[in-house]
C-alpha atoms as a PDB file:
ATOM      1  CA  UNK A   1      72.839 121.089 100.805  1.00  0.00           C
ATOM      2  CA  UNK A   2      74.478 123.107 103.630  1.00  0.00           C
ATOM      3  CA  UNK A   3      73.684 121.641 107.470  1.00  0.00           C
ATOM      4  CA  UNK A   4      71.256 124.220 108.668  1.00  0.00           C
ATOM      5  CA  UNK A   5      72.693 123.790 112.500  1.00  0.00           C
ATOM      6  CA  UNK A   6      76.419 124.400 110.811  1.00  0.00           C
ATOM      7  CA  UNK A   7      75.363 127.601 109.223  1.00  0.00           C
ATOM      8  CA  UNK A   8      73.540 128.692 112.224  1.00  0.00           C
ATOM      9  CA  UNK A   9      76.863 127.977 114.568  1.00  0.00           C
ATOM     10  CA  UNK A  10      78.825 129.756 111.634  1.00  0.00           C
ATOM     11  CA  UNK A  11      76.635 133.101 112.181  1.00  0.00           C
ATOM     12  CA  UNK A  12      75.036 133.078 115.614  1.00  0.00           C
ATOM     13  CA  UNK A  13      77.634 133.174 118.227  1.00  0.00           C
ATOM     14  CA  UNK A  14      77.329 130.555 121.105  1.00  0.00           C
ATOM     15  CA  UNK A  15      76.721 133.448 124.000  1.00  0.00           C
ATOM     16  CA  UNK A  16      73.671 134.680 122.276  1.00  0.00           C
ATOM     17  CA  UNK A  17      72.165 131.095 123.185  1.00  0.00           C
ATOM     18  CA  UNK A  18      73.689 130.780 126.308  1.00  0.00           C
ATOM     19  CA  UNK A  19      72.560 134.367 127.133  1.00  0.00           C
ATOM     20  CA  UNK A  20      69.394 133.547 126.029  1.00  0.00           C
ATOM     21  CA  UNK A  21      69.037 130.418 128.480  1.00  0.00           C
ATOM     22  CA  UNK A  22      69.811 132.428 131.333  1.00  0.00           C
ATOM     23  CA  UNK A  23      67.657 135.560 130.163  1.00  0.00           C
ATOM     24  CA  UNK A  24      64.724 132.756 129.378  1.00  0.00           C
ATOM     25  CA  UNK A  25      64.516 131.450 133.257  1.00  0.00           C
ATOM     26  CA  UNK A  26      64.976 135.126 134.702  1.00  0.00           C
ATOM     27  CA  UNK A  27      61.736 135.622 132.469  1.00  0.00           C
ATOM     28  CA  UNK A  28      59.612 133.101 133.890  1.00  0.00           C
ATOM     29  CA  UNK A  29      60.993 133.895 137.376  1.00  0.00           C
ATOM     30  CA  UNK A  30      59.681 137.846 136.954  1.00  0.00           C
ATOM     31  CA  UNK A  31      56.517 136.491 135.177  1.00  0.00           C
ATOM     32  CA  UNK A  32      55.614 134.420 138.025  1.00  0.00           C
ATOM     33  CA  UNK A  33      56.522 137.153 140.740  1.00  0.00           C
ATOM     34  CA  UNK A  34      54.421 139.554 138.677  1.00  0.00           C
ATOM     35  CA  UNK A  35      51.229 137.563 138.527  1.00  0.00           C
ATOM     36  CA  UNK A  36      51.531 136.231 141.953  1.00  0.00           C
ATOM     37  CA  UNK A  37      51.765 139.933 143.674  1.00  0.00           C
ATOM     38  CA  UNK A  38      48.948 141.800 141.125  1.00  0.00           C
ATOM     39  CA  UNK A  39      46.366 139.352 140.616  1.00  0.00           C
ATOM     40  CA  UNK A  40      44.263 136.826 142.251  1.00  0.00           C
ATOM     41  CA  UNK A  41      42.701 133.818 140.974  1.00  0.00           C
ATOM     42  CA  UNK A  42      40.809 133.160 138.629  1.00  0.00           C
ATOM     43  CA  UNK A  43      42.901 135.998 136.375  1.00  0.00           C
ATOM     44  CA  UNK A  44      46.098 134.925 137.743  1.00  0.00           C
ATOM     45  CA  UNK A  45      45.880 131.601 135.359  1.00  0.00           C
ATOM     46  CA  UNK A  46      45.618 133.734 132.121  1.00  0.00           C
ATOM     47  CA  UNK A  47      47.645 136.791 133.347  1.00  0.00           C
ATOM     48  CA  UNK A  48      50.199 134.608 133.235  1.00  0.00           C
ATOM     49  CA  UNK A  49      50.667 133.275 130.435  1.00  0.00           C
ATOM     50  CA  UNK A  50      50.240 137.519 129.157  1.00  0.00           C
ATOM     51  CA  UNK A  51      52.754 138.106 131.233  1.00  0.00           C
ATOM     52  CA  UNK A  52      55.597 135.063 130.244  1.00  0.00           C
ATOM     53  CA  UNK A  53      54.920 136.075 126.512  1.00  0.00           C
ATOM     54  CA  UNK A  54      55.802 139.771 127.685  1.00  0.00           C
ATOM     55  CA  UNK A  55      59.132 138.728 129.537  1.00  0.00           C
ATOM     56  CA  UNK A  56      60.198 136.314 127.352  1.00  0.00           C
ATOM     57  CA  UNK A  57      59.752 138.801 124.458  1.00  0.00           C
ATOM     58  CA  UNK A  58      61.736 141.015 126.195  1.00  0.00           C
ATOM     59  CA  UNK A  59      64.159 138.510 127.441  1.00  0.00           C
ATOM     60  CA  UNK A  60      64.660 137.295 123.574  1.00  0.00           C
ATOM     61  CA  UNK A  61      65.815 140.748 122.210  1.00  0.00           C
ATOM     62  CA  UNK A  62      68.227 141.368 125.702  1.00  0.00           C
ATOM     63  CA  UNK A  63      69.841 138.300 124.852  1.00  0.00           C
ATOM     64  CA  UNK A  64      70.802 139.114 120.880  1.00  0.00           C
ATOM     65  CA  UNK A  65      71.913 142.937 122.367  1.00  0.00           C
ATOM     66  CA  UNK A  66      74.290 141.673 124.711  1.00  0.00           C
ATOM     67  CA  UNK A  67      75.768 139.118 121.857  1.00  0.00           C
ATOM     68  CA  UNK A  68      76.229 142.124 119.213  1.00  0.00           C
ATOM     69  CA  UNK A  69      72.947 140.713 117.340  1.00  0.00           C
ATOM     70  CA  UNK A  70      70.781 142.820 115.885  1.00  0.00           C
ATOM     71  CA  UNK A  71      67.339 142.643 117.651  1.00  0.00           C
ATOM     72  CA  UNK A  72      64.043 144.118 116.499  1.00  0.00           C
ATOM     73  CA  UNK A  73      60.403 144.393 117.070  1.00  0.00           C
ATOM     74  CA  UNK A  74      58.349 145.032 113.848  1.00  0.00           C
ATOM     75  CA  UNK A  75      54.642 145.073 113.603  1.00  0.00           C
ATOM     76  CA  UNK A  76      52.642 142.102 112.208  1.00  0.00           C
ATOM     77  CA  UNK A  77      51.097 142.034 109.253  1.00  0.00           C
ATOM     78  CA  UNK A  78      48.329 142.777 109.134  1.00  0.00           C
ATOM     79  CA  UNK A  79      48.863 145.096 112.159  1.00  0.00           C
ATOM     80  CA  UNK A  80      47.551 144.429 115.323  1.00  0.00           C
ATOM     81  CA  UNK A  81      50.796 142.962 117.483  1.00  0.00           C
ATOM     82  CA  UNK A  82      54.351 143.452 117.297  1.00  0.00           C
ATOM     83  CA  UNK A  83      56.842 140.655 117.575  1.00  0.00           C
ATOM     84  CA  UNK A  84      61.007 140.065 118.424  1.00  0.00           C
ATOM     85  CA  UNK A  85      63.063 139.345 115.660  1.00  0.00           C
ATOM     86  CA  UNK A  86      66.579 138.539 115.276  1.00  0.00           C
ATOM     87  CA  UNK A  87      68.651 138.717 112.239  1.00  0.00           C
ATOM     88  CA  UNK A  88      72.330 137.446 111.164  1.00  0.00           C
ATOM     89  CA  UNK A  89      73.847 136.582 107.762  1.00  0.00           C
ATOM     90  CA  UNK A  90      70.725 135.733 106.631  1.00  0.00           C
ATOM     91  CA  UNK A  91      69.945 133.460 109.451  1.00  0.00           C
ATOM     92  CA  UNK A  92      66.187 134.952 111.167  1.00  0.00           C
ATOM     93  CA  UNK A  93      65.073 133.947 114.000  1.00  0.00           C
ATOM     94  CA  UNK A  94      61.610 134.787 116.016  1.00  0.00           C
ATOM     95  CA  UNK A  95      60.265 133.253 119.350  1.00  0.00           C
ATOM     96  CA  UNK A  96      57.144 130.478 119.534  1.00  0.00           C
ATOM     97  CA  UNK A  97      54.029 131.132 121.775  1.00  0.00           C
ATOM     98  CA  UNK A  98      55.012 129.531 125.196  1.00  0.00           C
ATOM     99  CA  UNK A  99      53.231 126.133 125.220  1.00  0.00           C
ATOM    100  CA  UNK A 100      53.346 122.814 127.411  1.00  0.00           C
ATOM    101  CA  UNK A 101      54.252 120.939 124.576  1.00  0.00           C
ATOM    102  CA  UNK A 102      57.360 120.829 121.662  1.00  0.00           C
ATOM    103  CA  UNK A 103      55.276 120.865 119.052  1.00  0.00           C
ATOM    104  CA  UNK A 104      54.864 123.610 116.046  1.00  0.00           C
ATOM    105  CA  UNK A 105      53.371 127.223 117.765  1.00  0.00           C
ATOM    106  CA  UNK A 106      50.546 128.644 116.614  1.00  0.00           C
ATOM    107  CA  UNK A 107      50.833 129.486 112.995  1.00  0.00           C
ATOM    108  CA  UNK A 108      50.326 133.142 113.094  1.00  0.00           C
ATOM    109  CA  UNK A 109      50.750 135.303 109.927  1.00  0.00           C
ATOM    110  CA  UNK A 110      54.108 136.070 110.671  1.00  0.00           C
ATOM    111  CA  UNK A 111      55.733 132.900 111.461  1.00  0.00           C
ATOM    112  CA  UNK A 112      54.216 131.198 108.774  1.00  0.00           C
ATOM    113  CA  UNK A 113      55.720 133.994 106.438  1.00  0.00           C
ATOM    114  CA  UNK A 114      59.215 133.345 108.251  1.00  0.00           C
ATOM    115  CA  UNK A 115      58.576 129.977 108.142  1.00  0.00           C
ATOM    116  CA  UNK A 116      58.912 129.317 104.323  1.00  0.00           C
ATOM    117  CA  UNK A 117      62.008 130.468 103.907  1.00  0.00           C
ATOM    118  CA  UNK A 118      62.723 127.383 104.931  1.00  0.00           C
ATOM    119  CA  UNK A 119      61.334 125.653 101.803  1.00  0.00           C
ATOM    120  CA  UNK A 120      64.753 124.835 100.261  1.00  0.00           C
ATOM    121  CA  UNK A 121      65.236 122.079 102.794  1.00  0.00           C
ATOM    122  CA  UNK A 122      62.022 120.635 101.797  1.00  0.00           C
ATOM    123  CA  UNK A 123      61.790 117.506  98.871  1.00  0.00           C
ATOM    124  CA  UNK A 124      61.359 119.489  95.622  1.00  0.00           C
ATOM    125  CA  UNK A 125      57.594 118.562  94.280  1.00  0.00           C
ATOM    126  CA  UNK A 126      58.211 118.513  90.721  1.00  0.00           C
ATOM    127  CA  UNK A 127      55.446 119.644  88.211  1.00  0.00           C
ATOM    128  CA  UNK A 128      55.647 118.237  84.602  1.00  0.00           C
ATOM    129  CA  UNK A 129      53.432 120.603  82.773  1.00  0.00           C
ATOM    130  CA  UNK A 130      55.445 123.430  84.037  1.00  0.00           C
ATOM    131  CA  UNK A 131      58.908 124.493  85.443  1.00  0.00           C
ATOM    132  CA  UNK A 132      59.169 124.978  88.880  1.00  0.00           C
ATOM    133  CA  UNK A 133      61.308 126.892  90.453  1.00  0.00           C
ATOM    134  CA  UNK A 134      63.834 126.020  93.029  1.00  0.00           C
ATOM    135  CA  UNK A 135      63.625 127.808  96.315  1.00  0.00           C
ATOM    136  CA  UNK A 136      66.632 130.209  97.103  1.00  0.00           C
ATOM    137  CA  UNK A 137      68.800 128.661  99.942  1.00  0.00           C
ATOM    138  CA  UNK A 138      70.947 131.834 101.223  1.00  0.00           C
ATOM    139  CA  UNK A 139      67.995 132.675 104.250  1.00  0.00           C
ATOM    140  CA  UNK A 140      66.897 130.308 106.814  1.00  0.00           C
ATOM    141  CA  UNK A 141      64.280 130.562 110.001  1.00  0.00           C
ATOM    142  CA  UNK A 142      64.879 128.890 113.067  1.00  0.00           C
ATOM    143  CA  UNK A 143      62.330 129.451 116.217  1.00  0.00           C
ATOM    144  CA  UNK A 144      62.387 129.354 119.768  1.00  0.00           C
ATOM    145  CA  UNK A 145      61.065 127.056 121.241  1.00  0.00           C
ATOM    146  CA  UNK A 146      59.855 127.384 125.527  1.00  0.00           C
ATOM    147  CA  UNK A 147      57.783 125.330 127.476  1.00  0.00           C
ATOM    148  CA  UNK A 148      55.912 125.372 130.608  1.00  0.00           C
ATOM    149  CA  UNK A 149      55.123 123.043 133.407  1.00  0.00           C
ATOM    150  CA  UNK A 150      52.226 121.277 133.914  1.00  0.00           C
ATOM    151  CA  UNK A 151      50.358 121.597 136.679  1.00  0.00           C
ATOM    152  CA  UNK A 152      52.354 120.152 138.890  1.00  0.00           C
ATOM    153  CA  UNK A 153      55.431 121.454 137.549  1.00  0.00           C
ATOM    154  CA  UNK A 154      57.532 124.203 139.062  1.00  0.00           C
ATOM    155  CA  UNK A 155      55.980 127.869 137.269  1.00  0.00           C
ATOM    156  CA  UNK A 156      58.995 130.161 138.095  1.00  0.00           C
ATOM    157  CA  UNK A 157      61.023 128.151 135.777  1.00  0.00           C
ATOM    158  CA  UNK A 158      60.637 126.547 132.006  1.00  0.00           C
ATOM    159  CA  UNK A 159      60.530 123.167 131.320  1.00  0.00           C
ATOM    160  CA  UNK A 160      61.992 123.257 128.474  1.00  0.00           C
ATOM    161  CA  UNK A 161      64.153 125.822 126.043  1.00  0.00           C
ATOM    162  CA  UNK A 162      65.069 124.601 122.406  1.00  0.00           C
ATOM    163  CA  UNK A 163      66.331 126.025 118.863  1.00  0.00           C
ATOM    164  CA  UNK A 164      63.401 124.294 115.912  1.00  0.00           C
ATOM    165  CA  UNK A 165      63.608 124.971 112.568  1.00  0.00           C
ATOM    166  CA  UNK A 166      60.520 124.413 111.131  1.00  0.00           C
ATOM    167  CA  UNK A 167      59.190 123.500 107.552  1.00  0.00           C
ATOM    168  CA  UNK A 168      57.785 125.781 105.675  1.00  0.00           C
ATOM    169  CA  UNK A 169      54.224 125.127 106.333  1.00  0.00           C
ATOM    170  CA  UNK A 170      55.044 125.211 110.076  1.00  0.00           C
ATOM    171  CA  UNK A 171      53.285 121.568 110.199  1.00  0.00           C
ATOM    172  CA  UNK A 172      56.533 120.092 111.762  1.00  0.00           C
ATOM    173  CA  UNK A 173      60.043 120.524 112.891  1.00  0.00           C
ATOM    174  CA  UNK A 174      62.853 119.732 110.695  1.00  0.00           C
ATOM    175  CA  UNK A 175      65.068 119.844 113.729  1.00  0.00           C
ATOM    176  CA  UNK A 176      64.246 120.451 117.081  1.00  0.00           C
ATOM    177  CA  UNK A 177      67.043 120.408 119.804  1.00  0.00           C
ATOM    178  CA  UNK A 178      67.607 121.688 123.415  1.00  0.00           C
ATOM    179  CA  UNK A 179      70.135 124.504 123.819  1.00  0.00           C
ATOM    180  CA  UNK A 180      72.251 122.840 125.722  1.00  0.00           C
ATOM    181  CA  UNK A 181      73.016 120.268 122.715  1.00  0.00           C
ATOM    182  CA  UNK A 182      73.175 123.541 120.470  1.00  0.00           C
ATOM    183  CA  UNK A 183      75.504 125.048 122.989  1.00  0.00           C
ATOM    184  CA  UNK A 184      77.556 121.441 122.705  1.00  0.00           C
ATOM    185  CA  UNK A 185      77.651 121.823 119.134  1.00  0.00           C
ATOM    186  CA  UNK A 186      79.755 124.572 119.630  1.00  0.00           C
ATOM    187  CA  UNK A 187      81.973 123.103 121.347  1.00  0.00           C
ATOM    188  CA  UNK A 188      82.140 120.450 118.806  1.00  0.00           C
ATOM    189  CA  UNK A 189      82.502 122.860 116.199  1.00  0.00           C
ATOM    190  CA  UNK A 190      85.385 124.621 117.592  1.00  0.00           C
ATOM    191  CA  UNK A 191      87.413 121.358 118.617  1.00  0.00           C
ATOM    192  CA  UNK A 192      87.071 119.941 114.877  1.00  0.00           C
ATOM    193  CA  UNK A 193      88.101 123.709 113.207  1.00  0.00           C
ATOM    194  CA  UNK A 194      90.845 124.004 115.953  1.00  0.00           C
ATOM    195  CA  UNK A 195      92.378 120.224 115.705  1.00  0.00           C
ATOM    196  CA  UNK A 196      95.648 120.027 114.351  1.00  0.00           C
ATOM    197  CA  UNK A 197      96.728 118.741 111.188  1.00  0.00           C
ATOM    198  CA  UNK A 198      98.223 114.649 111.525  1.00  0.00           C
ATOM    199  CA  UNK A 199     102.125 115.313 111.137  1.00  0.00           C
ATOM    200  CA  UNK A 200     103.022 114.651 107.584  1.00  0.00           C
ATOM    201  CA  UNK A 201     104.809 110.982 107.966  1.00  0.00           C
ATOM    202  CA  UNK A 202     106.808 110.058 104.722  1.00  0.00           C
ATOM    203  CA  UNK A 203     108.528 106.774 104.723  1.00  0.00           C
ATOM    204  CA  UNK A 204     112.609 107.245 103.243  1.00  0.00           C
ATOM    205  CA  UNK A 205     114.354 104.483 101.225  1.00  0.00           C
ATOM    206  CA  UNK A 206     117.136 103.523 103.409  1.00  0.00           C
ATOM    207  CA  UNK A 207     118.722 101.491 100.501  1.00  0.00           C
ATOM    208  CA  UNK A 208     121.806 102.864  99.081  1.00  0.00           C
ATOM    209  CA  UNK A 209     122.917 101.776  95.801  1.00  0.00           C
ATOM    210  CA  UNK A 210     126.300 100.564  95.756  1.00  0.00           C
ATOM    211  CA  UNK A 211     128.730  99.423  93.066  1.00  0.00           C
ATOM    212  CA  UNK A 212     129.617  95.799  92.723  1.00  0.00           C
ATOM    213  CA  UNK A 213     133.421  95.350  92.742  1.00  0.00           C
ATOM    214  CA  UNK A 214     134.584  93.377  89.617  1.00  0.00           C
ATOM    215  CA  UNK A 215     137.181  90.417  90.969  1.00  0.00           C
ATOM    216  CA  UNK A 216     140.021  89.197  89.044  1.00  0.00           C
ATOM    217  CA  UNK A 217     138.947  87.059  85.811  1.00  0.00           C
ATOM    218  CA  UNK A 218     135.342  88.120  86.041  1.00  0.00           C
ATOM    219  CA  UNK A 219     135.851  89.871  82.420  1.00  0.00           C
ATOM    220  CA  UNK A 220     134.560  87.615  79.702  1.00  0.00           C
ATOM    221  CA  UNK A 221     137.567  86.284  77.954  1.00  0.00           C
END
């Protein structure tokens, strides 16, 4: 089975995540400003987290333009919202809700329908009274994955900004890392594919064969 973080490092180039890292804390920093100058508490609390989803929507789909990535915003299904989604060599990726925690987001419709393409990564639950198929492997879904502060926490900035792919019933991460270990992956990546070949070291025979001269009355009489 193909590494799901190789493929992704194959497709999605490294400035689209560090883009996105930068784009993701000027997000928070406008959603903060935002809230603070147009509304008063109690509203201010809820506005913004309405306002971080907005930014960091907006932020998500920036980020992707700048790195060549093509970045849309279809409608849910059924209709109602629209959401960012990015798209690469068969590689999809969508944002989670913003939450104080690295668990799963909420399982809308849409990310649970994103979600099991990831089903080919999954244990194969094999049914005897009837053939079941494999699950195609050439599409994947990863998810962004943001967190806030707590209460005491600094709100102009995230706490935390990661890359999960989830399983396919969203119920848990298969991988869940921050993007500055996906960004050292890279780096990784590049070193291996760009490390020379070991000099090919072949050991000569330095014997030389050589003729032994027959001496007076060596012949047999």
């Amino acid at each position: 089975m193909t590494d799901p973080i190789d493929r992704i490092l194959t497709h999605i180039p490294a400035h689209f995540f560090q883009n996105l890292l930068e784009q993701t804390d000027a997000a928070f920093a406008k959603a903060f400003r935002l809230t603070n100058d147009h509304y008063a508490e109690p509203e201010r609390a809820a506005m913004l987290g309405q306002s971080r989803h907005a930014c960091c929507e907006e932020a998500f789909r920036r980020a992707a333009q700048h790195a060549g990535l093509k970045a849309k915003a279809p409608h849910t299904q059924p209709a109602g919202g629209r959401y960012s989604l990015v798209e690469q060599g068969g590689i999809y990726l969508v944002r989670g809700n913003v939450q104080r925690h690295c668990g799963t987001p909420r399982p809308s419709h849409f990310r649970r329908a994103w979600a099991e393409l990831n089903a080919w990564m999954e244990p194969l639950q094999l049914d005897f009274l009837c053939d079941v198929p494999e699950p195609s492997s050439d599409k994947l879904c990863g998810m962004l994955v943001v967190t806030a502060h707590r209460e005491l926490g600094d709100a102009s900035l995230p706490a935390y900004v990661g890359l999960g792919i989830p399983n396919s019933d969203l119920s848990d991460w298969l991988l869940l890392e921050s993007l500055n270990k996906v960004l050292a992956r890279y780096h990784d990546h590049d070193t291996q594919a760009h490390k020379p070949a070991g000099p090919n070291i072949s050991v000569k025979d330095s014997a030389l064969p050589r003729l032994k001269n027959k001496l007076d009355g060596d012949e047999p009489s």
